[in-house]
N, C-alpha and C. Protein backbone atom coordinates (compact mmCIF):
# COMPACT_ATOMS: atom_id res chain seq x y z
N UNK A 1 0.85 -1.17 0.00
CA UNK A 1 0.00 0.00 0.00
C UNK A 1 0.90 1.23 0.00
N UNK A 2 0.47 2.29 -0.90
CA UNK A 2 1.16 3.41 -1.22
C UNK A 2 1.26 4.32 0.55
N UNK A 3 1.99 5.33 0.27
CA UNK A 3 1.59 6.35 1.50
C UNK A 3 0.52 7.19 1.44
N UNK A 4 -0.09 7.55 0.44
CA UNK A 4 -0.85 8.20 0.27
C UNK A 4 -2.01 7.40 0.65
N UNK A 5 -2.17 6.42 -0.30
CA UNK A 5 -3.55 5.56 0.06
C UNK A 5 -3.83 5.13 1.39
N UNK A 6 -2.23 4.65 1.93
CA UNK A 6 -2.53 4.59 3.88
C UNK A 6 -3.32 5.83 4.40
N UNK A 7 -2.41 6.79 4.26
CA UNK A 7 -3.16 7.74 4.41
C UNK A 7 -4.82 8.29 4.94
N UNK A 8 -5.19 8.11 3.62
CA UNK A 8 -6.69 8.23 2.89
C UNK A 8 -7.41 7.43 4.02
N UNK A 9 -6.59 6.09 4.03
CA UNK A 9 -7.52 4.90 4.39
C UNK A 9 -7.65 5.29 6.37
N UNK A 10 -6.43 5.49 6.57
CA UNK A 10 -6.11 5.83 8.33
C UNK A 10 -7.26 6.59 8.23
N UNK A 11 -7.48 8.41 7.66
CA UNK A 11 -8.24 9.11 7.91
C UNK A 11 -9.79 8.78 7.78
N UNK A 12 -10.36 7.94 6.78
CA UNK A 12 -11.21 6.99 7.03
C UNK A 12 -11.57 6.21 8.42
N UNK A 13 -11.00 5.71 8.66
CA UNK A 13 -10.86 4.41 9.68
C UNK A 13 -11.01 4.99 10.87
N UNK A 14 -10.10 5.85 10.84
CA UNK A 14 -9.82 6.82 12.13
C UNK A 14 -10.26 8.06 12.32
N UNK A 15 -11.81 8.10 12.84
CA UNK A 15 -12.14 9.27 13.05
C UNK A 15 -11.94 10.21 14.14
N UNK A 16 -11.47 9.83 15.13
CA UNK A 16 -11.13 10.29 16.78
C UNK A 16 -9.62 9.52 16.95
N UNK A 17 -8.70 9.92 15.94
CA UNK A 17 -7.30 9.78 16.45
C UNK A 17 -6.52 9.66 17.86
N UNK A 18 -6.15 8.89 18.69
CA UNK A 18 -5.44 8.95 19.39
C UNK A 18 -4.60 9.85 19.78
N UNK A 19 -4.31 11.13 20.43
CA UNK A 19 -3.15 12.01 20.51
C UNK A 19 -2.22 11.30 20.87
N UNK A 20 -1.90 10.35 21.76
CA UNK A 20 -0.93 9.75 22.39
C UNK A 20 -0.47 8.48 21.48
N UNK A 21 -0.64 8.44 20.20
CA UNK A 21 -0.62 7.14 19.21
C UNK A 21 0.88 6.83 19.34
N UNK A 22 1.85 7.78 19.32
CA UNK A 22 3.09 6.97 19.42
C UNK A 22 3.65 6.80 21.21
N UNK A 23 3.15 7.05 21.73
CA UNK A 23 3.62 6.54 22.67
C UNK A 23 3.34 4.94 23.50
N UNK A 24 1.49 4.76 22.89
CA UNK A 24 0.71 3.64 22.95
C UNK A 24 1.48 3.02 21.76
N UNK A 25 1.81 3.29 20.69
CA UNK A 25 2.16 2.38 19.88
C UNK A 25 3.39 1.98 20.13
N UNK A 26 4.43 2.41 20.87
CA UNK A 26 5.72 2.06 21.64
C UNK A 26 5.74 1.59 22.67
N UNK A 27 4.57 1.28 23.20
CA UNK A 27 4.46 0.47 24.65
C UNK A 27 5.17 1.49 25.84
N UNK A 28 4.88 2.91 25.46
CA UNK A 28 5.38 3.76 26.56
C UNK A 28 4.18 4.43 27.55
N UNK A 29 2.99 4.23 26.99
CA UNK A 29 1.69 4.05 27.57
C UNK A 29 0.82 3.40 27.32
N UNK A 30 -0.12 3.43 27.92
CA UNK A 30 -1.10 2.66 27.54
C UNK A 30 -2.29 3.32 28.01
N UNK A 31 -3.98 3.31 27.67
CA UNK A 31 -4.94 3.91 27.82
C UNK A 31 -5.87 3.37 27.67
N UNK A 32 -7.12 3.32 28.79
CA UNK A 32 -8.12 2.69 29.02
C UNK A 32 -9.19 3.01 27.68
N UNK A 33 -8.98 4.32 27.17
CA UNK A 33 -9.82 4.42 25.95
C UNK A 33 -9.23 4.09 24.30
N UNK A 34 -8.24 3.95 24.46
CA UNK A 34 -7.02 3.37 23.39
C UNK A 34 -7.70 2.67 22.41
N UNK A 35 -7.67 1.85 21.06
CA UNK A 35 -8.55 1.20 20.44
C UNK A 35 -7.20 0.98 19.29
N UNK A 36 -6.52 -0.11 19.05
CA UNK A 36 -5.18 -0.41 18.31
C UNK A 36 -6.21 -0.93 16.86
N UNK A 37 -6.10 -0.76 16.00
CA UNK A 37 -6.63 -1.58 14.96
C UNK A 37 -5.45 -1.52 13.78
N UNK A 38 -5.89 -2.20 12.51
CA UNK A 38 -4.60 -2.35 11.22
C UNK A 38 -5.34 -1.61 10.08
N UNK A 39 -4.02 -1.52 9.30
CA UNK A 39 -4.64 -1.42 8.08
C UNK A 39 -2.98 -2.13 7.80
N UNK A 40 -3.30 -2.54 6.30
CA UNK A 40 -2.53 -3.57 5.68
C UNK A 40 -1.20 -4.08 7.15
N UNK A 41 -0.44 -3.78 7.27
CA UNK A 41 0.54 -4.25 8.00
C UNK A 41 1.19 -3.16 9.26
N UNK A 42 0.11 -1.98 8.74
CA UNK A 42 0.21 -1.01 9.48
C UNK A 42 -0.32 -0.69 11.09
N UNK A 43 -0.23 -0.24 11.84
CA UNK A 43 -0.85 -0.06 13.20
C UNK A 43 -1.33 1.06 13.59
N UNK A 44 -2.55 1.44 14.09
CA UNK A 44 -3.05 2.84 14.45
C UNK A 44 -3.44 2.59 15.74
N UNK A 45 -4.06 3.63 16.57
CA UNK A 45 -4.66 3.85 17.31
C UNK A 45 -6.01 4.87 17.30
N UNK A 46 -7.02 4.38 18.00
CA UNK A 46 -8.12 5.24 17.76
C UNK A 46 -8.57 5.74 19.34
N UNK A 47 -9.11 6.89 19.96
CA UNK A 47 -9.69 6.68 20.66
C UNK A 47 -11.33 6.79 20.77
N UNK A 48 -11.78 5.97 22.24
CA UNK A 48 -13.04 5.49 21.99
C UNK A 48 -14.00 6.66 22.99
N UNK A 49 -13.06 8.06 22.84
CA UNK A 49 -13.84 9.11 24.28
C UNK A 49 -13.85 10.18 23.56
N UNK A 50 -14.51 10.86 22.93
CA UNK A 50 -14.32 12.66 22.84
C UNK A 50 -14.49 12.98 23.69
N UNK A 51 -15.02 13.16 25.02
CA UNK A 51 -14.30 13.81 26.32
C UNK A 51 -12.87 13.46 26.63
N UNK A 52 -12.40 12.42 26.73
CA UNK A 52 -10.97 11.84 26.74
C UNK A 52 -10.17 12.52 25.96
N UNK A 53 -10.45 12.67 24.31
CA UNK A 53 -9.77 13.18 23.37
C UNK A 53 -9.34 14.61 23.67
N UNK A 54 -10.56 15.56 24.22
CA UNK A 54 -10.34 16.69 24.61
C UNK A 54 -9.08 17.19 25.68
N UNK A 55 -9.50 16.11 26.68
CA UNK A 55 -8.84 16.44 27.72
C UNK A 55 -6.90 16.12 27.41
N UNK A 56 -7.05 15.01 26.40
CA UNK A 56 -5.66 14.86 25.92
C UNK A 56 -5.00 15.74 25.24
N UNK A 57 -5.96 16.51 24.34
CA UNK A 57 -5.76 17.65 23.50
C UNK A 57 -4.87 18.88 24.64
N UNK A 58 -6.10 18.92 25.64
CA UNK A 58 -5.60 20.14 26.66
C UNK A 58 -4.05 19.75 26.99
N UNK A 59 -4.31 18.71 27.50
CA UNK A 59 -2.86 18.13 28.34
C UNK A 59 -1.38 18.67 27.51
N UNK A 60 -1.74 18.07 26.06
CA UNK A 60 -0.81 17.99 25.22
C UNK A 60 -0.78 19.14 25.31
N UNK A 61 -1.15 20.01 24.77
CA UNK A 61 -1.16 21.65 24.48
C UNK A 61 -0.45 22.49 25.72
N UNK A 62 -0.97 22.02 27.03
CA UNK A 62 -0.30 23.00 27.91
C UNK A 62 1.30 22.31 28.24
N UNK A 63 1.18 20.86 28.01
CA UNK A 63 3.02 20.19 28.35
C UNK A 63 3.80 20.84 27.40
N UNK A 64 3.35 21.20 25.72
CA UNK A 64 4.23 21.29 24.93
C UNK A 64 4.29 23.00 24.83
N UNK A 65 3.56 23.77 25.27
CA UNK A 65 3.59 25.22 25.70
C UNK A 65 4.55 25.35 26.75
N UNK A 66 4.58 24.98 28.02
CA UNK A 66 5.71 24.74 29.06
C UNK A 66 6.86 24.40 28.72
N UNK A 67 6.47 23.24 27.92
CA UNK A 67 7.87 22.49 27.23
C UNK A 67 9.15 23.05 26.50
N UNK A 68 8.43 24.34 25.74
CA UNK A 68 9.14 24.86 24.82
C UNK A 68 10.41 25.12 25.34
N UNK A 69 11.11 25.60 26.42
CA UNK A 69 12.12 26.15 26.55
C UNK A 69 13.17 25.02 26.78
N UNK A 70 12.48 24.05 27.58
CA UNK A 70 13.17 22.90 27.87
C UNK A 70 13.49 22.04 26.25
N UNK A 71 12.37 21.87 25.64
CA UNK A 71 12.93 20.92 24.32
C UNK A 71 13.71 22.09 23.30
N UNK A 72 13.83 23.52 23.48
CA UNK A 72 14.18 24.30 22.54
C UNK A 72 13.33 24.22 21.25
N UNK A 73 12.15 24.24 21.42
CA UNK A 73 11.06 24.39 20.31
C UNK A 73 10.70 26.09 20.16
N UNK A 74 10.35 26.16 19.28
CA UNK A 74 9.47 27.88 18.43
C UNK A 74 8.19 27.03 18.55
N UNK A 75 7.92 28.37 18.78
CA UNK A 75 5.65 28.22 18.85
C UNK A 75 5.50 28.49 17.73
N UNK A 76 6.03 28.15 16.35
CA UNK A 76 5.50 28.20 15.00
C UNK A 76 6.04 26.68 14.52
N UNK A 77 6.51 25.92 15.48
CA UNK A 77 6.94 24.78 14.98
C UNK A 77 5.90 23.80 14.97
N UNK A 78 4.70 23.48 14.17
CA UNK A 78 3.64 22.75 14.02
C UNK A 78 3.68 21.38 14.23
N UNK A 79 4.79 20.80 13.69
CA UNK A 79 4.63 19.51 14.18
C UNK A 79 6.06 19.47 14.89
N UNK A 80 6.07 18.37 15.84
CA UNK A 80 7.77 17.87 16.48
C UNK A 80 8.47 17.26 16.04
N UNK A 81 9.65 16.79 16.04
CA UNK A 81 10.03 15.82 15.51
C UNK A 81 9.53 14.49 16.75
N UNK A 82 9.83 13.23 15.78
CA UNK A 82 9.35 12.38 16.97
C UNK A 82 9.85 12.35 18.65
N UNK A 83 10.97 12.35 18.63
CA UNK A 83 11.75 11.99 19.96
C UNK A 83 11.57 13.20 21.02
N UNK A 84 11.15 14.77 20.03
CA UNK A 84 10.51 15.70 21.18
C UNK A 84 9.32 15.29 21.38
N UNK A 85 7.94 15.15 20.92
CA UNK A 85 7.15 14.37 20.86
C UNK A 85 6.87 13.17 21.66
N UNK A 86 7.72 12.49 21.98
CA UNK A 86 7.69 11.25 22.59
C UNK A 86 8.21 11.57 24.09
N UNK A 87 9.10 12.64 24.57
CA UNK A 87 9.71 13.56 25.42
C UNK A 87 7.93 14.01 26.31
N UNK A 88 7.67 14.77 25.56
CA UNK A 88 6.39 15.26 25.46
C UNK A 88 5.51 14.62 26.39
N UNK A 89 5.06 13.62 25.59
CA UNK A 89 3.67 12.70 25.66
C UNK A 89 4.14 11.59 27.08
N UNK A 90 5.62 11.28 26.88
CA UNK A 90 5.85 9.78 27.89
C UNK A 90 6.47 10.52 29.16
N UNK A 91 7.47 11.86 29.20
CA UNK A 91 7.74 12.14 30.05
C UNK A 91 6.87 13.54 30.94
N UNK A 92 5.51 13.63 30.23
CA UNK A 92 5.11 14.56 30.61
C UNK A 92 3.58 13.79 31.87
N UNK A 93 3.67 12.45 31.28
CA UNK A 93 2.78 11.81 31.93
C UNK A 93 3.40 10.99 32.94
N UNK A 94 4.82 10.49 32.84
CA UNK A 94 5.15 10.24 34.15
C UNK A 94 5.49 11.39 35.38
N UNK A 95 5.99 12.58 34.78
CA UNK A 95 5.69 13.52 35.54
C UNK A 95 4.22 13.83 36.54
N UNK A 96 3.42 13.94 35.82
CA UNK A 96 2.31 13.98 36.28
C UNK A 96 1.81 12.95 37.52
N UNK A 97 2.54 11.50 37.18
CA UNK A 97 1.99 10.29 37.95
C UNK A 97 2.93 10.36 38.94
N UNK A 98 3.69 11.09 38.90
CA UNK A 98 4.89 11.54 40.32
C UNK A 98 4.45 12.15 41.00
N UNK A 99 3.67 13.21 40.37
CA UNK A 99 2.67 14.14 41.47
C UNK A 99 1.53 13.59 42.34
N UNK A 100 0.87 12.85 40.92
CA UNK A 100 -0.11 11.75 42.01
C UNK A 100 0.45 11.17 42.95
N UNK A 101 1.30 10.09 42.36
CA UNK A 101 1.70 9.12 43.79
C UNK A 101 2.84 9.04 43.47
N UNK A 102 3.75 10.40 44.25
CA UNK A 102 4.74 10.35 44.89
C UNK A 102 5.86 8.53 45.37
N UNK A 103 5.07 8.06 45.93
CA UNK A 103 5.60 6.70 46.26
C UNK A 103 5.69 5.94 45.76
N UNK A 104 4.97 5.84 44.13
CA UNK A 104 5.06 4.77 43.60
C UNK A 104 6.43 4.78 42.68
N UNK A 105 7.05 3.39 42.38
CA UNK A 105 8.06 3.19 41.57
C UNK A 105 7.57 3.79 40.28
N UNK A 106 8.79 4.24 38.98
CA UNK A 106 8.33 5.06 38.19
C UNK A 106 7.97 3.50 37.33
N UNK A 107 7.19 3.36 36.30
CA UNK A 107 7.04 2.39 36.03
C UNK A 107 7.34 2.71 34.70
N UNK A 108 7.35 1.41 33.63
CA UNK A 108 8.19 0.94 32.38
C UNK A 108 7.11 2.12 31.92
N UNK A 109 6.43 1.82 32.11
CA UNK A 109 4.90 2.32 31.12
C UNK A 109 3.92 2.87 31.84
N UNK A 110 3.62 4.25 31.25
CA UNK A 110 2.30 5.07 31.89
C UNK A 110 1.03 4.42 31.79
N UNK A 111 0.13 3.59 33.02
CA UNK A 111 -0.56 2.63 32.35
C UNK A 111 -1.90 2.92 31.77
N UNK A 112 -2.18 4.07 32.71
CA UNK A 112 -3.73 4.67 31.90
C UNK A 112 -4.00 6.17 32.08
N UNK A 113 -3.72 6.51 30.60
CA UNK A 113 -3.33 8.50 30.15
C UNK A 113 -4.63 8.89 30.83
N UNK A 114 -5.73 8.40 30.22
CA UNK A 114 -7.50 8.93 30.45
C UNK A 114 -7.59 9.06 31.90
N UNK A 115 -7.26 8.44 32.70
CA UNK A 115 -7.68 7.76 33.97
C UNK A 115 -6.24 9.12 35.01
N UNK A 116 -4.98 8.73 34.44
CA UNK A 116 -4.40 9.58 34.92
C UNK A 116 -4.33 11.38 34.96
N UNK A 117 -5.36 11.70 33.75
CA UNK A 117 -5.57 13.36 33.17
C UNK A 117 -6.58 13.41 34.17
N UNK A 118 -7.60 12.56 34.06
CA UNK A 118 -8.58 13.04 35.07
C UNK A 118 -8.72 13.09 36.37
N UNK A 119 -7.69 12.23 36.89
CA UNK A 119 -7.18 12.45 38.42
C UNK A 119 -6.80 13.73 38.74
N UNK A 120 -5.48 14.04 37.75
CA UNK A 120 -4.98 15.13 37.55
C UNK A 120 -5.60 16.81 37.86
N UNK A 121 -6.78 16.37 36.87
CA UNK A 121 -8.11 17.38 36.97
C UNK A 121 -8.57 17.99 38.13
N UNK A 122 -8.92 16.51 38.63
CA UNK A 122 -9.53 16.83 40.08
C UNK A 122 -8.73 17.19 41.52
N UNK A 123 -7.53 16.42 41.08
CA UNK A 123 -6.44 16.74 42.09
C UNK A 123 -5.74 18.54 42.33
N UNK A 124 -6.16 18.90 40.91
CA UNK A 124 -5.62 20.17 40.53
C UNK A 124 -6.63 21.36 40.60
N UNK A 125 -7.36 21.03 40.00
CA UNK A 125 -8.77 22.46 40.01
C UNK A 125 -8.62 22.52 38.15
N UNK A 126 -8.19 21.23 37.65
CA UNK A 126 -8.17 21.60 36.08
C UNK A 126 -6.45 21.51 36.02
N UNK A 127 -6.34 21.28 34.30
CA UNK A 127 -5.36 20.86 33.62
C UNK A 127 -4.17 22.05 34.08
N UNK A 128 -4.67 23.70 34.17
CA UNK A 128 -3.82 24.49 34.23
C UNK A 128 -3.65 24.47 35.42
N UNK A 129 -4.04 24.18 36.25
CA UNK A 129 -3.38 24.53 38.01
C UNK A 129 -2.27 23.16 38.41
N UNK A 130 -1.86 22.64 37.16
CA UNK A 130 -1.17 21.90 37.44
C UNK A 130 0.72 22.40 37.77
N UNK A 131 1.34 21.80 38.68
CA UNK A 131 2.58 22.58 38.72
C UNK A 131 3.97 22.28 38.04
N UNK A 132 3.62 22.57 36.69
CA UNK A 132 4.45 22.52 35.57
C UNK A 132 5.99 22.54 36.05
N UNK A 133 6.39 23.09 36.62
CA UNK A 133 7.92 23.55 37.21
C UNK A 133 8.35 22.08 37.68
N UNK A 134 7.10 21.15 38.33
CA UNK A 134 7.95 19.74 38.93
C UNK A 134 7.61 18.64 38.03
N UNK A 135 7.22 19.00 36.31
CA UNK A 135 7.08 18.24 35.75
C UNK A 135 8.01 18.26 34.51
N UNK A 136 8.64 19.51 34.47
CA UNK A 136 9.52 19.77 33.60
C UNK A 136 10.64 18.72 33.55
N UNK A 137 11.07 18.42 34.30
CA UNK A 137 12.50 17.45 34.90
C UNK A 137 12.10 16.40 34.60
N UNK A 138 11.14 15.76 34.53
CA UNK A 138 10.50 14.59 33.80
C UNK A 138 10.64 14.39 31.88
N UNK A 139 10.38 15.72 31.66
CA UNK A 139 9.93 15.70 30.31
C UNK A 139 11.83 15.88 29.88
N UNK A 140 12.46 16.78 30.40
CA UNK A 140 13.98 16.60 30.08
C UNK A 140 14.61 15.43 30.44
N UNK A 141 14.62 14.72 31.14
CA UNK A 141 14.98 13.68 31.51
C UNK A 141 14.67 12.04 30.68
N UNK A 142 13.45 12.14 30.11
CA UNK A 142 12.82 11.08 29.52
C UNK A 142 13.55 10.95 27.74
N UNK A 143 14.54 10.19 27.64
CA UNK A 143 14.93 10.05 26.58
C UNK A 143 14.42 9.18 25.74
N UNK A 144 13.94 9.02 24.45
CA UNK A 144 13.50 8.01 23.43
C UNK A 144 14.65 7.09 23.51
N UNK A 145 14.52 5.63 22.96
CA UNK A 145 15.18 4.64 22.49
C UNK A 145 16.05 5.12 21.28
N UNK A 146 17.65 5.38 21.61
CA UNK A 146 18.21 5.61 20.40
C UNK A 146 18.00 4.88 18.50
N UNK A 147 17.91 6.03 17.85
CA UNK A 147 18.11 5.03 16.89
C UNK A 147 18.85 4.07 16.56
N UNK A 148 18.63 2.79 15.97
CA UNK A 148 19.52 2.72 15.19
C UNK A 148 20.00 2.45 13.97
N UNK A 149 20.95 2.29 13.74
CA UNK A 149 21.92 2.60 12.61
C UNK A 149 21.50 1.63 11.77
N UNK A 150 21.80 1.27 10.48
CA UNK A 150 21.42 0.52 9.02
C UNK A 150 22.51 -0.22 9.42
N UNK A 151 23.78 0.28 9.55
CA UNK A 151 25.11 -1.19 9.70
C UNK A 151 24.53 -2.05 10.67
N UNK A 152 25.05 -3.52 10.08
CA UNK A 152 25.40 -4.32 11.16
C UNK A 152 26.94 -4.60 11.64
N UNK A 153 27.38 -4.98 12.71
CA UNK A 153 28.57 -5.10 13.46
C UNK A 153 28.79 -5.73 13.91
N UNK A 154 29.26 -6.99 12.83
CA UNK A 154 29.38 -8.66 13.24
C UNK A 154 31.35 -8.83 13.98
């Protein structure tokens, strides 16, 4: 299947996109409203909440507004590259689950985004009264899986 026609077909298929698709699709979270389906050999994510979607929308929007200085992003930079992106989404939600529960070990994987935003919510008075300053160190800290390289090195 072409890229284009994936494309076409994803935007079809997928009407309520996942914001968090690469991080669920990397096993760096996971989400109670999540919905993995295929197209040819391909993998998406859908989610199954427009309240959920929203609230991910917010989340995303105010981590990667905060974020900027820390990832060295411009607010005209529309999309991220992946690994800020993934910075973003995986270290901005274990941040968050540090705030919740302090005591718990940090774990491999954020296990539920929906479940954890809305704690968040209530714990906070809303997405913005959250205290960005002790979540920053999370989001710098959280490195992607290096690439790698095309050689092999027998």
């Amino acid at each position: 299947m072409d890229q284009d026609a994936f494309r076409e077909t994803y935007r079809e298929v997928n009407e309520r996109a996942c914001l968090f698709e690469k991080s669920v699709l990397t096993n760096r979270c996971d989400c109670r409203q999540a919905e993995r389906f295929c197209i040819a050999e391909r993998e998406g994510v859908r989610c199954r909440s427009a309240a959920g979607q929203e609230r991910c929308a917010s989340a995303l929007a105010l981590l990667r507004e905060q974020a900027r200085f820390a990832l060295r992003t411009h607010e005209d930079q529309a999309i991220l590259p992946h690994g800020k992106a993934m910075r973003i989404q995986v270290g901005g939600m274990r941040g968050i689950r540090a705030l919740l529960e302090p005591e718990a070990p940090d774990p491999e994987a954020v296990p539920d985004v929906d479940g954890l935003l809305a704690r968040a919510e209530a714990a906070f008075g809303g997405l913005e009264g959250l205290p960005f300053d002790r979540i920053m160190p999370w989001i710098r800290a959280y490195q992607p899986r290096p690439r790698r390289s095309g050689r092999r090195r027998d």
